[in-house]
C-alpha atoms as a PDB file:
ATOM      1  CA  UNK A   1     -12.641   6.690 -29.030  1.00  0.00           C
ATOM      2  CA  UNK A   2     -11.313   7.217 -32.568  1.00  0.00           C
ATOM      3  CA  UNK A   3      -9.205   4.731 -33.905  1.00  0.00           C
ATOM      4  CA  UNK A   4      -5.647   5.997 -35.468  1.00  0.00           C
ATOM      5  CA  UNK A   5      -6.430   4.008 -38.725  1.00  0.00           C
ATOM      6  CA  UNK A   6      -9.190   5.281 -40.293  1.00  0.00           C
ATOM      7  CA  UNK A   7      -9.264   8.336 -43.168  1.00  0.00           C
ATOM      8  CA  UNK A   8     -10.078  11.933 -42.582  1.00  0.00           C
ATOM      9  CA  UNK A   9     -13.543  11.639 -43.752  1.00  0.00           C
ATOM     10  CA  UNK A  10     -14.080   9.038 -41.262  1.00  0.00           C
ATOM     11  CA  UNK A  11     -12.351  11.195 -38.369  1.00  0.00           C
ATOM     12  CA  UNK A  12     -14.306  14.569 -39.581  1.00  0.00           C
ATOM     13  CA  UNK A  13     -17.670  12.161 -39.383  1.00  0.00           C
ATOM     14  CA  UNK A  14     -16.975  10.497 -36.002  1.00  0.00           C
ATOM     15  CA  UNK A  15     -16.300  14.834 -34.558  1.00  0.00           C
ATOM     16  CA  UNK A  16     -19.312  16.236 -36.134  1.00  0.00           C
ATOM     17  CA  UNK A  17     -21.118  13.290 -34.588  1.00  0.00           C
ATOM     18  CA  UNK A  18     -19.622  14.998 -30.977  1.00  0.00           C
ATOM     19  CA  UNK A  19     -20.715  18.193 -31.750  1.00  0.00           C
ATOM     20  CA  UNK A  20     -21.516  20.172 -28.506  1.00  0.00           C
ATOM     21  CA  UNK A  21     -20.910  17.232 -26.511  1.00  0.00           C
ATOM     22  CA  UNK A  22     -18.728  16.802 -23.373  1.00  0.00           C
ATOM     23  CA  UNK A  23     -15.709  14.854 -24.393  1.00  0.00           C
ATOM     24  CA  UNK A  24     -12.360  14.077 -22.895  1.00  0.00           C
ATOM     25  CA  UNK A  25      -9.063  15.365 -25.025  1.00  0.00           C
ATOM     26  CA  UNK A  26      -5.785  13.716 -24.672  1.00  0.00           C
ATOM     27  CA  UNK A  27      -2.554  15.013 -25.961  1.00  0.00           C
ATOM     28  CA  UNK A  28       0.865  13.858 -26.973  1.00  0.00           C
ATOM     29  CA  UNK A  29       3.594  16.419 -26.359  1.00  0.00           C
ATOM     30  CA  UNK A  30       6.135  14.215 -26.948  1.00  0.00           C
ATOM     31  CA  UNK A  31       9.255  12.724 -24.997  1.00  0.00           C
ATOM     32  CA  UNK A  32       6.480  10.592 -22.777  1.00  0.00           C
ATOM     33  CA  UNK A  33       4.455  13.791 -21.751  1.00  0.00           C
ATOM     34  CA  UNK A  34       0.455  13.794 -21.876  1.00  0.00           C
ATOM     35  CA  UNK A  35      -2.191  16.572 -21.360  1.00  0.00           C
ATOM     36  CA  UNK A  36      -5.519  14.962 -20.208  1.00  0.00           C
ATOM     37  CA  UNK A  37      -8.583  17.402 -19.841  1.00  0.00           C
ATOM     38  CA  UNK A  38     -12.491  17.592 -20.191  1.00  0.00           C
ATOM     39  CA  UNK A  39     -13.702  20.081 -22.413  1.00  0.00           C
ATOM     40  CA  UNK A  40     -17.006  20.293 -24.906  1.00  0.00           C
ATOM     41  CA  UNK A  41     -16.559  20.300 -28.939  1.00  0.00           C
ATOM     42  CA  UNK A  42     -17.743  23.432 -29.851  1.00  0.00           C
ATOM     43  CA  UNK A  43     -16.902  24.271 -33.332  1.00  0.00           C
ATOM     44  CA  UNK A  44     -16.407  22.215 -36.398  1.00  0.00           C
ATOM     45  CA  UNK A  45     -14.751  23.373 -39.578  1.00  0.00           C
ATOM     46  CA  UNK A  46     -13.685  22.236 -42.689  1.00  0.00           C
ATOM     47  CA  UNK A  47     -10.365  21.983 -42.030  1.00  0.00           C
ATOM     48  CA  UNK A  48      -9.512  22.019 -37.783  1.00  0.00           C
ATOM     49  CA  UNK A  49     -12.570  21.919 -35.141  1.00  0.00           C
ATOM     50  CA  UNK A  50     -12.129  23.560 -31.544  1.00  0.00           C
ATOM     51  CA  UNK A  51     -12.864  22.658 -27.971  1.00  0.00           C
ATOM     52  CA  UNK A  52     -14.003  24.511 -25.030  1.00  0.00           C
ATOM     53  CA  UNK A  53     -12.206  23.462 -22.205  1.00  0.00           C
ATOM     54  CA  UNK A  54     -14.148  23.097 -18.561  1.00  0.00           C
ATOM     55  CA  UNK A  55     -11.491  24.548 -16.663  1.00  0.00           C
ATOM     56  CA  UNK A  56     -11.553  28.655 -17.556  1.00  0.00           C
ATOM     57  CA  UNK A  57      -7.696  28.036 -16.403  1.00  0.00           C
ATOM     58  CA  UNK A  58      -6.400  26.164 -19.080  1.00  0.00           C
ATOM     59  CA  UNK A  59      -3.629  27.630 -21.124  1.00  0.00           C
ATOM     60  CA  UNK A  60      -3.576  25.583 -24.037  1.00  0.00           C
ATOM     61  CA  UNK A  61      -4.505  25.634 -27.115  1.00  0.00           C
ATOM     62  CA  UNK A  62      -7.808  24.825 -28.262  1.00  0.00           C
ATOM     63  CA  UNK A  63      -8.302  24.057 -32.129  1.00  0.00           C
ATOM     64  CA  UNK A  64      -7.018  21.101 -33.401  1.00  0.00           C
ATOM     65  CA  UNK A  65      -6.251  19.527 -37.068  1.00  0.00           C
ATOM     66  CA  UNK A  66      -8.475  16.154 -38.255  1.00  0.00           C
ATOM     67  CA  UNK A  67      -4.068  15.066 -39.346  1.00  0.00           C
ATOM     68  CA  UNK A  68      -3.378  15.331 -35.215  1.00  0.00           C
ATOM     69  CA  UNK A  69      -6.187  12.671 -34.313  1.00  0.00           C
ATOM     70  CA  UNK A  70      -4.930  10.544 -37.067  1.00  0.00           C
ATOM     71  CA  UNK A  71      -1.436  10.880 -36.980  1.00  0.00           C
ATOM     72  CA  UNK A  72      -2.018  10.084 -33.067  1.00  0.00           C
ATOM     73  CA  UNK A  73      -1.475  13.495 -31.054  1.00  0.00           C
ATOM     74  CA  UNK A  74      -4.798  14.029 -30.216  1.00  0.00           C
ATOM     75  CA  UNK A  75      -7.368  11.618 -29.152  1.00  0.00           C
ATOM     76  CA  UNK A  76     -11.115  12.487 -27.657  1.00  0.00           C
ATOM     77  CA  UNK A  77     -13.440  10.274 -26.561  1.00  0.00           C
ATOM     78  CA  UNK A  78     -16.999  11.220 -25.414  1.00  0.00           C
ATOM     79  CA  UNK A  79     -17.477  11.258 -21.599  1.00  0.00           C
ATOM     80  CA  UNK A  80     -20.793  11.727 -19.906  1.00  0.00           C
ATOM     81  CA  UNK A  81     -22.640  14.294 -19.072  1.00  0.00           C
ATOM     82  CA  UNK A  82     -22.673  15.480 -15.495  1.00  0.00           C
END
């Protein structure tokens, strides 16, 4: 898991490192709500990297900021593969 206290190089390091690998994503919505879902990291860009989630329903959105992992919004950890 990637800790909230590190810098953005660290955090853009530590997601290139989980490049196309299956991962779990957590989410903070705010007022006490969470998103949990499995998805593979897919895409990594300067700026924001994107996930593929495993469920084709999923609604939400999909590309997320290096701030949001450090500012504590998103988390991912790497899960194993099935």
């Amino acid at each position: 898991m990637i800790k909230v206290n590190t810098t953005i190089k660290a955090i853009k390091d530590t997601v290139a490192g989980l490049n196309q690998k299956p991962v779990t994503v957590k989410l903070n919505l705010g007022r006490n709500k969470f998103v949990t879902f499995a998805a593979t990291l897919n895409g990594i860009y300067p700026s924001l990297f994107t996930v593929s989630p495993d469920d084709k329903n999923f609604l939400g959105k999909t590309a997320y900021s290096y701030s949001e992992i450090l500012c504590g919004r998103v988390k991912i950890e790497e899960r194993a593969a099935k």
